[in-house]
PDB file of N, CA and C in Angstrom:
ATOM      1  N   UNK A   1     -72.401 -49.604 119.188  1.00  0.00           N
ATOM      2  CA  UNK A   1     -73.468 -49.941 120.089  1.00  0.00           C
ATOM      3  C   UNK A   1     -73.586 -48.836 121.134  1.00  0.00           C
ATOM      4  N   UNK A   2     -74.697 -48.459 121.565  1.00  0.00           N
ATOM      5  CA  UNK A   2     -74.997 -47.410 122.174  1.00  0.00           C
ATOM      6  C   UNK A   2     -75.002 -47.871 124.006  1.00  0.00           C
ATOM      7  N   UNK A   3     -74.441 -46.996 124.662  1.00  0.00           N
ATOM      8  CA  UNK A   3     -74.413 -47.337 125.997  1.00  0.00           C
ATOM      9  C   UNK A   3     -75.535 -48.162 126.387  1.00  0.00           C
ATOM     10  N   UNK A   4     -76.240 -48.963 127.966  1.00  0.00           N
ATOM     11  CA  UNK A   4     -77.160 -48.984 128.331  1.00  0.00           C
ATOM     12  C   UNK A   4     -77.568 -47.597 129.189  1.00  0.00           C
ATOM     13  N   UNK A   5     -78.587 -47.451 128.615  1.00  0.00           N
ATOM     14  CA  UNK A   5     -79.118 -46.482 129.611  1.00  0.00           C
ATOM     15  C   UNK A   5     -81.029 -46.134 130.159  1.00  0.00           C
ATOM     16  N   UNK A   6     -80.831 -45.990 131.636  1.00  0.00           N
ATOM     17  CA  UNK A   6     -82.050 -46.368 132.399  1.00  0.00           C
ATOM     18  C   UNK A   6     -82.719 -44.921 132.018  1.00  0.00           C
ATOM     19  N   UNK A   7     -84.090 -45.068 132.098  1.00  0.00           N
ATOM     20  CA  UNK A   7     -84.714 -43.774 132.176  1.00  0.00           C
ATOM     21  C   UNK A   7     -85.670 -43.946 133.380  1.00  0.00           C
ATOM     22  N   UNK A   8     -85.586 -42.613 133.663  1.00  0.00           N
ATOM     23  CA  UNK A   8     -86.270 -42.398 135.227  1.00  0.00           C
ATOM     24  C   UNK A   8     -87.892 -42.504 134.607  1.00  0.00           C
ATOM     25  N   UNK A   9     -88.188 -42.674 135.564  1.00  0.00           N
ATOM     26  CA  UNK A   9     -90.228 -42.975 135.725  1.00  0.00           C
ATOM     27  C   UNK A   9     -90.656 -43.505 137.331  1.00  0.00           C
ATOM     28  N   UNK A  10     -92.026 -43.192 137.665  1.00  0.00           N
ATOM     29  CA  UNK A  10     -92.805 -43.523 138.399  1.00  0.00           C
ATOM     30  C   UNK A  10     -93.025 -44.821 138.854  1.00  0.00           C
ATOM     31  N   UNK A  11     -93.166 -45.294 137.255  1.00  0.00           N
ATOM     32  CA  UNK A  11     -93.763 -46.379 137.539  1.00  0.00           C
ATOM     33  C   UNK A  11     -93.319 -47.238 137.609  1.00  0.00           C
ATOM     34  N   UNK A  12     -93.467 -48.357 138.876  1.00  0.00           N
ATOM     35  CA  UNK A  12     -92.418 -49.441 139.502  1.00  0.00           C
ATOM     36  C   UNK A  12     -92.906 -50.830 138.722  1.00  0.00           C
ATOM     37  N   UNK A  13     -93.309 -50.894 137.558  1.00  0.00           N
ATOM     38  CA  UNK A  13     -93.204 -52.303 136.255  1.00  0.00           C
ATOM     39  C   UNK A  13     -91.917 -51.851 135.631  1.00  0.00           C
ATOM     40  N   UNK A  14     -91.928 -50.241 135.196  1.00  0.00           N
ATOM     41  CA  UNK A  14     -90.954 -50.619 134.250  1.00  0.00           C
ATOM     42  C   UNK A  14     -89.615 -50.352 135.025  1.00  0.00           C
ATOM     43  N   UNK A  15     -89.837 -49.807 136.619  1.00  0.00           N
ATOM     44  CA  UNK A  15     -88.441 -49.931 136.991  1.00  0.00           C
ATOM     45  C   UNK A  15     -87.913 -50.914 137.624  1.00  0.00           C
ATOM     46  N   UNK A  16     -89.182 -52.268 137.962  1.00  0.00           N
ATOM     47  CA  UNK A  16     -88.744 -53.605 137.915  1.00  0.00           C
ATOM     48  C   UNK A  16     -87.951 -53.533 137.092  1.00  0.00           C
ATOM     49  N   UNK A  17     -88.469 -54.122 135.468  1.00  0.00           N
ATOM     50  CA  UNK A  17     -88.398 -54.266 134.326  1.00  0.00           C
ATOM     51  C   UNK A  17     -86.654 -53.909 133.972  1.00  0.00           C
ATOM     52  N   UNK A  18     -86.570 -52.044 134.312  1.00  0.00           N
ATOM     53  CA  UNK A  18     -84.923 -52.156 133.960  1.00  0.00           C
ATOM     54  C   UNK A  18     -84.018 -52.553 135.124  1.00  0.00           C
ATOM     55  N   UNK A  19     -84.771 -52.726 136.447  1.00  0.00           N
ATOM     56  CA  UNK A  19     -83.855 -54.056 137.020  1.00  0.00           C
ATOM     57  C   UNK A  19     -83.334 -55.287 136.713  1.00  0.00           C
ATOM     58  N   UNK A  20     -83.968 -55.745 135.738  1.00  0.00           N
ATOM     59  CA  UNK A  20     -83.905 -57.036 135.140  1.00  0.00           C
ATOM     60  C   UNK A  20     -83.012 -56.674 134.379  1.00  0.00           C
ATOM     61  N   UNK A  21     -83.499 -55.785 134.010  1.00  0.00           N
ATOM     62  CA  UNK A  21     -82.551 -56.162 132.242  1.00  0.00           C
ATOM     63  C   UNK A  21     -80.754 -55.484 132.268  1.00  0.00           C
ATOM     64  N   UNK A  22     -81.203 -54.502 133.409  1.00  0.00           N
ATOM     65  CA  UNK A  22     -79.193 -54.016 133.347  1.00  0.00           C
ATOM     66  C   UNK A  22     -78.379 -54.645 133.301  1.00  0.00           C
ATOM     67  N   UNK A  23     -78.387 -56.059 134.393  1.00  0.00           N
ATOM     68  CA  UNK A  23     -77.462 -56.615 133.892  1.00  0.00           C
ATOM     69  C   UNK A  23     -77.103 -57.076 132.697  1.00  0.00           C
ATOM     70  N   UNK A  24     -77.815 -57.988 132.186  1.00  0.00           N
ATOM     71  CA  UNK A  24     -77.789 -58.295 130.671  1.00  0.00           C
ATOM     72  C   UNK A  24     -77.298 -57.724 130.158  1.00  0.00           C
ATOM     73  N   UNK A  25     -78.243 -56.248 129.901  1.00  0.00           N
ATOM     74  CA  UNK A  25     -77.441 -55.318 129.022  1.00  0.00           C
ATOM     75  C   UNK A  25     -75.842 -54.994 129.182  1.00  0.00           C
ATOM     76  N   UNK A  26     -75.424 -54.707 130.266  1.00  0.00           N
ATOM     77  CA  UNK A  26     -74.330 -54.925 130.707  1.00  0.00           C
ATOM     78  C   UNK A  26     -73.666 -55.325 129.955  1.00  0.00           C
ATOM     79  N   UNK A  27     -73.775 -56.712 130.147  1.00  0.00           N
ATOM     80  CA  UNK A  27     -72.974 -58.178 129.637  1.00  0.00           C
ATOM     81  C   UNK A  27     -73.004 -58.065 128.271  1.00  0.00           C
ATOM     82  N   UNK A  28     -74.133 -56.848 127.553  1.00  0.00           N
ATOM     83  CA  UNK A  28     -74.037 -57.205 126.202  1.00  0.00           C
ATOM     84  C   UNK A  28     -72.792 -56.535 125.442  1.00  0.00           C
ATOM     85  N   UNK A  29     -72.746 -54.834 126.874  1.00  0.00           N
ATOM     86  CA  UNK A  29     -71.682 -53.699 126.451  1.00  0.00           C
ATOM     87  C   UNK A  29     -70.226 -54.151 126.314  1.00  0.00           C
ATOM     88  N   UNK A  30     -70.516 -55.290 127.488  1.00  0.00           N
ATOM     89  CA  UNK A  30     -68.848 -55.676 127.527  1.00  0.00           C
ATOM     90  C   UNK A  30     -68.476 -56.886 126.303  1.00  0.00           C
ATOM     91  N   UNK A  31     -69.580 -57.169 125.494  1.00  0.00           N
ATOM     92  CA  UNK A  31     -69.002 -58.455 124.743  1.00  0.00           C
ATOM     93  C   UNK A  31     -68.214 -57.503 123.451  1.00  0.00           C
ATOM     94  N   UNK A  32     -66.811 -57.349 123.644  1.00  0.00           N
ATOM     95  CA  UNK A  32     -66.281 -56.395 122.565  1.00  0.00           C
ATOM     96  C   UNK A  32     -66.408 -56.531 121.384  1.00  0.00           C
ATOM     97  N   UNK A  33     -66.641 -58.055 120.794  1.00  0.00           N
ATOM     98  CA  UNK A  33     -66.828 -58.093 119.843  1.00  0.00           C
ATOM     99  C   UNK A  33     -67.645 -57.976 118.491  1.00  0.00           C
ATOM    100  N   UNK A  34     -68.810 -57.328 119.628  1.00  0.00           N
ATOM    101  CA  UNK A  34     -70.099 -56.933 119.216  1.00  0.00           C
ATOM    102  C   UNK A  34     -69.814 -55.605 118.553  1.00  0.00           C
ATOM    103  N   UNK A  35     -69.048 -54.439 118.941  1.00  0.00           N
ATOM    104  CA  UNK A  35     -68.929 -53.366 118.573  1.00  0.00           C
ATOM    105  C   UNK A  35     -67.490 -53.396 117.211  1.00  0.00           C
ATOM    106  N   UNK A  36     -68.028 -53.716 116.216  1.00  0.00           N
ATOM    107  CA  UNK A  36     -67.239 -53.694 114.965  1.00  0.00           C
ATOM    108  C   UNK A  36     -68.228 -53.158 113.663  1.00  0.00           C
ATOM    109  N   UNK A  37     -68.126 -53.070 112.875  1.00  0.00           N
ATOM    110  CA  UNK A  37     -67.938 -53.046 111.712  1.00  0.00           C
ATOM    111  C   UNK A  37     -67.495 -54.069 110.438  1.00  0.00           C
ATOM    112  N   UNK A  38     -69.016 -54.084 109.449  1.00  0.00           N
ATOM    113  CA  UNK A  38     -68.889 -54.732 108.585  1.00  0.00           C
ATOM    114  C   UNK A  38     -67.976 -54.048 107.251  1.00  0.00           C
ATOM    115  N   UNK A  39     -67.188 -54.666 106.935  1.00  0.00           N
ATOM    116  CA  UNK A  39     -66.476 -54.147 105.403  1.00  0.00           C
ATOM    117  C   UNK A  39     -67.021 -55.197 104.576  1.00  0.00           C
ATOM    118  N   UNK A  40     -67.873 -54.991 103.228  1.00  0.00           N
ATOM    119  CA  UNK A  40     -67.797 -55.725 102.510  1.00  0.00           C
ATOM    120  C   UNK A  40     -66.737 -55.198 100.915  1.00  0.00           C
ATOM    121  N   UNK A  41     -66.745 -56.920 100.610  1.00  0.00           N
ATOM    122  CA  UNK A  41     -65.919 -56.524  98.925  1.00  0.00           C
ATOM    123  C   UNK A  41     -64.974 -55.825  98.576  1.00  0.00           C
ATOM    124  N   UNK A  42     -63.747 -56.335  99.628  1.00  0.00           N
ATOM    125  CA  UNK A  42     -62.627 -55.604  99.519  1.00  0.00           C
ATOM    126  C   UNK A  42     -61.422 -57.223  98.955  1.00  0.00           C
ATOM    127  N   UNK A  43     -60.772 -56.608  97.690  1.00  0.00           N
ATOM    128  CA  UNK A  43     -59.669 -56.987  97.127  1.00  0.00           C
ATOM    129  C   UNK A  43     -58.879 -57.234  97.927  1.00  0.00           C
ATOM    130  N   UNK A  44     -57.887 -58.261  98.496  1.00  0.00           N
ATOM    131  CA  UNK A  44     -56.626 -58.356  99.126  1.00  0.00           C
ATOM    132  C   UNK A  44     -55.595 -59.212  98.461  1.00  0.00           C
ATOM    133  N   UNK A  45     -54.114 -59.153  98.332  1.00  0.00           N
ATOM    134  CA  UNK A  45     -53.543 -59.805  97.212  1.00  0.00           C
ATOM    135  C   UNK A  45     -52.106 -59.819  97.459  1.00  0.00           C
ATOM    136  N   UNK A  46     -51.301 -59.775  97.302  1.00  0.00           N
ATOM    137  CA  UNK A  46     -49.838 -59.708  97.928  1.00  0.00           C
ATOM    138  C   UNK A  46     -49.449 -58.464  97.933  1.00  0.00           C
ATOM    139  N   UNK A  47     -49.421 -57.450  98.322  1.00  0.00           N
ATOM    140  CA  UNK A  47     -49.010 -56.328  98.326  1.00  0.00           C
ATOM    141  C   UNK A  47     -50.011 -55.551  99.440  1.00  0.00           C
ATOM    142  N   UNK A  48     -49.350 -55.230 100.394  1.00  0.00           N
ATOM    143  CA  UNK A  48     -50.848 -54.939 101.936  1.00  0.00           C
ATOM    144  C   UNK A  48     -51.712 -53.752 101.184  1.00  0.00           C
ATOM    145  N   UNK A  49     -52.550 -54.190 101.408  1.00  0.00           N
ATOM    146  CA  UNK A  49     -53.840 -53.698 101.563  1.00  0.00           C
ATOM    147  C   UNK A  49     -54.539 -52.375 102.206  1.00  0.00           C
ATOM    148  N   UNK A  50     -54.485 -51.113 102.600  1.00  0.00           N
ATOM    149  CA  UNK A  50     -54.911 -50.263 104.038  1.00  0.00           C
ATOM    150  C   UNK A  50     -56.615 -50.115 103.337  1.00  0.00           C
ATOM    151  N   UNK A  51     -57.188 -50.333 104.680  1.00  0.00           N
ATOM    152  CA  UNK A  51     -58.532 -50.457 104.701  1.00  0.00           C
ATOM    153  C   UNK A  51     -59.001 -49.176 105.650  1.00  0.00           C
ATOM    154  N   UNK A  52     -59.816 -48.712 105.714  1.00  0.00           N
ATOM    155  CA  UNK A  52     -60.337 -47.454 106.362  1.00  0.00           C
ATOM    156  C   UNK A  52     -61.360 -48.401 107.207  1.00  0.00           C
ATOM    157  N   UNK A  53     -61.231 -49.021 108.629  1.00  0.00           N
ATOM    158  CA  UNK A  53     -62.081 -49.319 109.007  1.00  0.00           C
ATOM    159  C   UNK A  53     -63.391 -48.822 110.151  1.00  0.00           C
ATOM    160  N   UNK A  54     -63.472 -47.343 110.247  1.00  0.00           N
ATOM    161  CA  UNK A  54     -63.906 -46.707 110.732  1.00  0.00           C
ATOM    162  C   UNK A  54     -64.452 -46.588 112.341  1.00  0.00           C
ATOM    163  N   UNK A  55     -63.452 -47.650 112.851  1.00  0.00           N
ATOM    164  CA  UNK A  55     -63.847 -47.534 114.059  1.00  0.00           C
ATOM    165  C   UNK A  55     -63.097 -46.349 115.344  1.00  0.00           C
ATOM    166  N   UNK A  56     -62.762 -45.638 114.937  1.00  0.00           N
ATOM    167  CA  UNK A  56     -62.098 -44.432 115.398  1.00  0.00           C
ATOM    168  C   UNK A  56     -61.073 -44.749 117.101  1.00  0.00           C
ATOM    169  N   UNK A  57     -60.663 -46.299 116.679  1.00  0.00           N
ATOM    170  CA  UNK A  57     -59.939 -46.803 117.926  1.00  0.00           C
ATOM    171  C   UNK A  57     -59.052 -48.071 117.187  1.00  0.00           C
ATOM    172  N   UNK A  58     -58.036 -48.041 117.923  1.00  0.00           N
ATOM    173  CA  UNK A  58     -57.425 -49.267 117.012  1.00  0.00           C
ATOM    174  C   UNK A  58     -58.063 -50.505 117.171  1.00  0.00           C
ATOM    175  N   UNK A  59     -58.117 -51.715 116.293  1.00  0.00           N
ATOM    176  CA  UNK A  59     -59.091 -52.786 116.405  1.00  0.00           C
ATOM    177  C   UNK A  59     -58.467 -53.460 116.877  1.00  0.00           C
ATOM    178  N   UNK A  60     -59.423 -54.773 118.223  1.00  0.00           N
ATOM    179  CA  UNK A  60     -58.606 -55.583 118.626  1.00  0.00           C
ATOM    180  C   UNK A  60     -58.481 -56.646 117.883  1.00  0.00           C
ATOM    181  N   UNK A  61     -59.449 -57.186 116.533  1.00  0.00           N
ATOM    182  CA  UNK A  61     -58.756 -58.072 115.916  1.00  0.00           C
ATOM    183  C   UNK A  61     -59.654 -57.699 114.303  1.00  0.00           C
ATOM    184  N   UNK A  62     -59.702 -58.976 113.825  1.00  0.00           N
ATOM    185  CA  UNK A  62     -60.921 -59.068 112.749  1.00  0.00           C
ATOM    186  C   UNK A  62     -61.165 -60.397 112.508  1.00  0.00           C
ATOM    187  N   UNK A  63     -62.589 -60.514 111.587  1.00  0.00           N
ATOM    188  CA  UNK A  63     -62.893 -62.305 111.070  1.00  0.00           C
ATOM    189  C   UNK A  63     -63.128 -61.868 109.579  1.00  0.00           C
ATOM    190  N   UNK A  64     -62.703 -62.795 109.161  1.00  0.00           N
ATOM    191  CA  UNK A  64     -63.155 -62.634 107.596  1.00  0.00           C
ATOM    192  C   UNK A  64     -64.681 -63.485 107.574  1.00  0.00           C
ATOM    193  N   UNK A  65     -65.698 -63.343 107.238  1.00  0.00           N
ATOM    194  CA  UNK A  65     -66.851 -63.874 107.780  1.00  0.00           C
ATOM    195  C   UNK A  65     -67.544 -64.224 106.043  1.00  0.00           C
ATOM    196  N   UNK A  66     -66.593 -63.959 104.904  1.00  0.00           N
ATOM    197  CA  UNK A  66     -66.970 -64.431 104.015  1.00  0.00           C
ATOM    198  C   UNK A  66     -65.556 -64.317 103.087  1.00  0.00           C
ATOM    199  N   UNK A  67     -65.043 -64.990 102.161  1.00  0.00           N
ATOM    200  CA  UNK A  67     -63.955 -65.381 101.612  1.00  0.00           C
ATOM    201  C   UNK A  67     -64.253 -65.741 100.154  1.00  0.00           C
ATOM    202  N   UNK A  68     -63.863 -65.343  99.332  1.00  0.00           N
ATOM    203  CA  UNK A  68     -64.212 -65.439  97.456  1.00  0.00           C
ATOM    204  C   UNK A  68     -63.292 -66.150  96.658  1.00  0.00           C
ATOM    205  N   UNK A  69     -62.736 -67.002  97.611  1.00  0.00           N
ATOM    206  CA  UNK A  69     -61.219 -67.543  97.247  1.00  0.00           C
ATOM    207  C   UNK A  69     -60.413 -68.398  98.244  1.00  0.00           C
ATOM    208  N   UNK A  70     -59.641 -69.275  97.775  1.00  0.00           N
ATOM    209  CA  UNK A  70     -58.978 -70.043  98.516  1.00  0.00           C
ATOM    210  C   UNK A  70     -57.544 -69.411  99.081  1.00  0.00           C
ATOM    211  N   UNK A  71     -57.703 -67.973  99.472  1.00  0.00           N
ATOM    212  CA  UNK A  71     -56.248 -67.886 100.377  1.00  0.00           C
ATOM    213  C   UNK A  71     -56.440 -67.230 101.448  1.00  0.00           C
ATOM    214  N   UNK A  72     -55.344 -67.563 102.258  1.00  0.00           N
ATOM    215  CA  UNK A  72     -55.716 -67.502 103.624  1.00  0.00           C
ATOM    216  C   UNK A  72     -55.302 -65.536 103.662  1.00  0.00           C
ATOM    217  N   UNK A  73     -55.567 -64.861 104.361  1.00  0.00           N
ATOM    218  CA  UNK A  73     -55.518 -63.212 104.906  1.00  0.00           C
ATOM    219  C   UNK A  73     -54.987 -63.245 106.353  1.00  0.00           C
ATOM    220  N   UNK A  74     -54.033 -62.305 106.263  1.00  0.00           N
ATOM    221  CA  UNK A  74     -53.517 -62.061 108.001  1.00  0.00           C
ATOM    222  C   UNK A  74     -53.313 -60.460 108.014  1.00  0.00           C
ATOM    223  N   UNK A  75     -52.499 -59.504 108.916  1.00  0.00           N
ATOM    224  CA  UNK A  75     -52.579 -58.914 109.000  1.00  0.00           C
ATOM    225  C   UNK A  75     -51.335 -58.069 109.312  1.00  0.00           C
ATOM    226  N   UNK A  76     -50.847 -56.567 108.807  1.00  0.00           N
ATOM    227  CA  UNK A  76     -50.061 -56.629 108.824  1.00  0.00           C
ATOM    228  C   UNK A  76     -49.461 -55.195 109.951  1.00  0.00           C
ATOM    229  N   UNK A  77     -50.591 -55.024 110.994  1.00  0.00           N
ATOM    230  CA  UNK A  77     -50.689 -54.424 112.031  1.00  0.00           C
ATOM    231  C   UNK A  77     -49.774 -53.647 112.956  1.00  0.00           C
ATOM    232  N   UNK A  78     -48.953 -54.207 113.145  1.00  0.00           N
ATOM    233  CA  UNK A  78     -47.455 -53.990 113.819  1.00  0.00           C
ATOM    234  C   UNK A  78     -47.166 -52.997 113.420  1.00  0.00           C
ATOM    235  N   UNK A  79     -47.014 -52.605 112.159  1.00  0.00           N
ATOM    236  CA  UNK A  79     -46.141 -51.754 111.279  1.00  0.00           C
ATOM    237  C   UNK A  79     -47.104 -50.741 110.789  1.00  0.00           C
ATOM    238  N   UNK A  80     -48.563 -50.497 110.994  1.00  0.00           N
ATOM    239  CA  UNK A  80     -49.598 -49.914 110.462  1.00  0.00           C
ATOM    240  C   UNK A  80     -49.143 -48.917 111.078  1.00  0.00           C
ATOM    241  N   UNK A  81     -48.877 -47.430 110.512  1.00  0.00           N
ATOM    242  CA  UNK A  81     -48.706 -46.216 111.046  1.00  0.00           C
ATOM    243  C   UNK A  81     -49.913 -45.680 111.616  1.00  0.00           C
ATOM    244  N   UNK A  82     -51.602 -45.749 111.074  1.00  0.00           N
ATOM    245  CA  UNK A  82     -52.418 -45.563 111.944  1.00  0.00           C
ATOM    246  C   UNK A  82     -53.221 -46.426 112.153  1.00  0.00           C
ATOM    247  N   UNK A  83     -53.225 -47.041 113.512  1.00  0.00           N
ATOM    248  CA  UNK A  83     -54.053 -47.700 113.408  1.00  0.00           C
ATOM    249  C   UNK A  83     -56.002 -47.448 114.004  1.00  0.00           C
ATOM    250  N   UNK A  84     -55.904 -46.852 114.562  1.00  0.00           N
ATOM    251  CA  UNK A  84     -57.257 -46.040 115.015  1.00  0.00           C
ATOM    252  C   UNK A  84     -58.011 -45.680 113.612  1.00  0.00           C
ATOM    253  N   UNK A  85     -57.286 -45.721 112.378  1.00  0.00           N
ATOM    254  CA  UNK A  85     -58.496 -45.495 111.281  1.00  0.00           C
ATOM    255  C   UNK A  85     -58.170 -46.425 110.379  1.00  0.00           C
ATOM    256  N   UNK A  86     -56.860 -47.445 110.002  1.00  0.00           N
ATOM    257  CA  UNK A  86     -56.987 -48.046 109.166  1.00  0.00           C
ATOM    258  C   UNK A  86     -56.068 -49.687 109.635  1.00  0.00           C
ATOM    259  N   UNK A  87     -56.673 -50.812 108.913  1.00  0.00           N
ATOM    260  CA  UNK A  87     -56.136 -52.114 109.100  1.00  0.00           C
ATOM    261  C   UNK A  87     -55.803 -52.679 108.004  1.00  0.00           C
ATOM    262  N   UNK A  88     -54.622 -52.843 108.197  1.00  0.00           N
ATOM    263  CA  UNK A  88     -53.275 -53.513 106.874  1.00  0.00           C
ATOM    264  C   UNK A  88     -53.627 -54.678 106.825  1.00  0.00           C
ATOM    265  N   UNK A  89     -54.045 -55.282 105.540  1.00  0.00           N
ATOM    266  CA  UNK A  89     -53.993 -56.729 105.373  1.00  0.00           C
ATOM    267  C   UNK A  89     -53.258 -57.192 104.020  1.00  0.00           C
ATOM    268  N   UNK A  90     -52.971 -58.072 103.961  1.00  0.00           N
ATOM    269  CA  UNK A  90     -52.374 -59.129 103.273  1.00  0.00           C
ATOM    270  C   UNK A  90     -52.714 -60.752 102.572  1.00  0.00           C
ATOM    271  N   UNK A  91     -52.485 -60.927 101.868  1.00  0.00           N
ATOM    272  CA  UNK A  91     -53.360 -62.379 101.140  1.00  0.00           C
ATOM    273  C   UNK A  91     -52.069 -62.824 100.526  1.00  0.00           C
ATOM    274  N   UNK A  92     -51.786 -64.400 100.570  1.00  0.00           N
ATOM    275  CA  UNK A  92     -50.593 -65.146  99.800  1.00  0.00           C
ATOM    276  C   UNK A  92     -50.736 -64.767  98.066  1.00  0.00           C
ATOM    277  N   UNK A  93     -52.556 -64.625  97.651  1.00  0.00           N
ATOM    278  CA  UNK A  93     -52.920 -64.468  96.489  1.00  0.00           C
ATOM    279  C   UNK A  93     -54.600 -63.413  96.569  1.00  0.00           C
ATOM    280  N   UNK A  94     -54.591 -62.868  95.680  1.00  0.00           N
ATOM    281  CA  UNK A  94     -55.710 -61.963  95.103  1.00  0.00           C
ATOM    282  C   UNK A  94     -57.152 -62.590  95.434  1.00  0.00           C
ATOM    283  N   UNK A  95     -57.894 -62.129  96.796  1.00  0.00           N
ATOM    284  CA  UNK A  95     -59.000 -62.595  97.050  1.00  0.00           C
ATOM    285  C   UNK A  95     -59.837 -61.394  97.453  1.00  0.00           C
ATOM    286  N   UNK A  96     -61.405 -61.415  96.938  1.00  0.00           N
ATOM    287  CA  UNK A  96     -62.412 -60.635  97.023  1.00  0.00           C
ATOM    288  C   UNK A  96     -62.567 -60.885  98.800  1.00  0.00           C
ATOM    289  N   UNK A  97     -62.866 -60.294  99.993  1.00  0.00           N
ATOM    290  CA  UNK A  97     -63.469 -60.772 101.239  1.00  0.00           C
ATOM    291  C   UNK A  97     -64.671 -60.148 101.774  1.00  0.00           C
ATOM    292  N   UNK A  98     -65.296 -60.026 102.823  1.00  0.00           N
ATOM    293  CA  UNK A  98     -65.937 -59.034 103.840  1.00  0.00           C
ATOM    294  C   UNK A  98     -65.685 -59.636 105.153  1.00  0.00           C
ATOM    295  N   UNK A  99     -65.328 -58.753 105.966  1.00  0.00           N
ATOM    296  CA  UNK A  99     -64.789 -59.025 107.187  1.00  0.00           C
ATOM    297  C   UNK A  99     -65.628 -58.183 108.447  1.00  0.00           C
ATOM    298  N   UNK A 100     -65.220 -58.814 109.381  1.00  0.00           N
ATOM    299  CA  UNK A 100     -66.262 -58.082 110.744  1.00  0.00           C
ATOM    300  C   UNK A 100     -64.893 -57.887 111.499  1.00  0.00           C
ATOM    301  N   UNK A 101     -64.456 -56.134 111.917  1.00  0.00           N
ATOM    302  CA  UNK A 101     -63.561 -55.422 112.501  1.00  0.00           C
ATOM    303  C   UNK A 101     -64.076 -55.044 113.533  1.00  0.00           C
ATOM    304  N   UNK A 102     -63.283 -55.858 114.740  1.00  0.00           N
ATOM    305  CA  UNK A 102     -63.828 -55.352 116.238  1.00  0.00           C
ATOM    306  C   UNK A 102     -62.935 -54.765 116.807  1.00  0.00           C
TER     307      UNK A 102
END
């Protein structure tokens, strides 16, 4: 997500206008969980997993936001040698997912 940012002008509608809205926007920069990344159709199965999740910072968590299978996924983070490019996961059993990495 791209910073908020005001642009200068004359004219006092639209610099009402980004009076209004900074805050908001604001509030939108800080909702962290907004700034992730979708992975779809990735295999996970008993043996961890490293995923390239491209957020060039370590992630503060993830959701699996779709599941192809009945087992549960956790993560195996702690021990991830990098984490700024990739997130270790794990499954009790062999499940297709797509997940949202924030």
């Amino acid at each position: 997500m791209q910073p908020w940012k005001r642009i200068h002008t004359e004219d006092p509608i639209v610099e009402e206008l980004q009076d209004n809205a900074e805050p908001l926007m604001k509030q939108i920069e800080n909702a962290f969980i907004l700034d992730g990344v979708l992975i779809k159709n990735e295999t996970i199965g008993t043996a961890p997993v490293v995923i390239n999740h491209g957020l060039e910072r370590a992630p503060l968590g993830f959701i699996v936001v779709r599941r192809r299978g009945n087992q549960q996924v956790w993560d195996l983070q702690d021990d991830n040698k990098d984490p700024t490019k990739t997130l270790v996961l794990i499954s009790g059993g062999d499940v297709e997912i797509d997940l949202w990495v924030f």
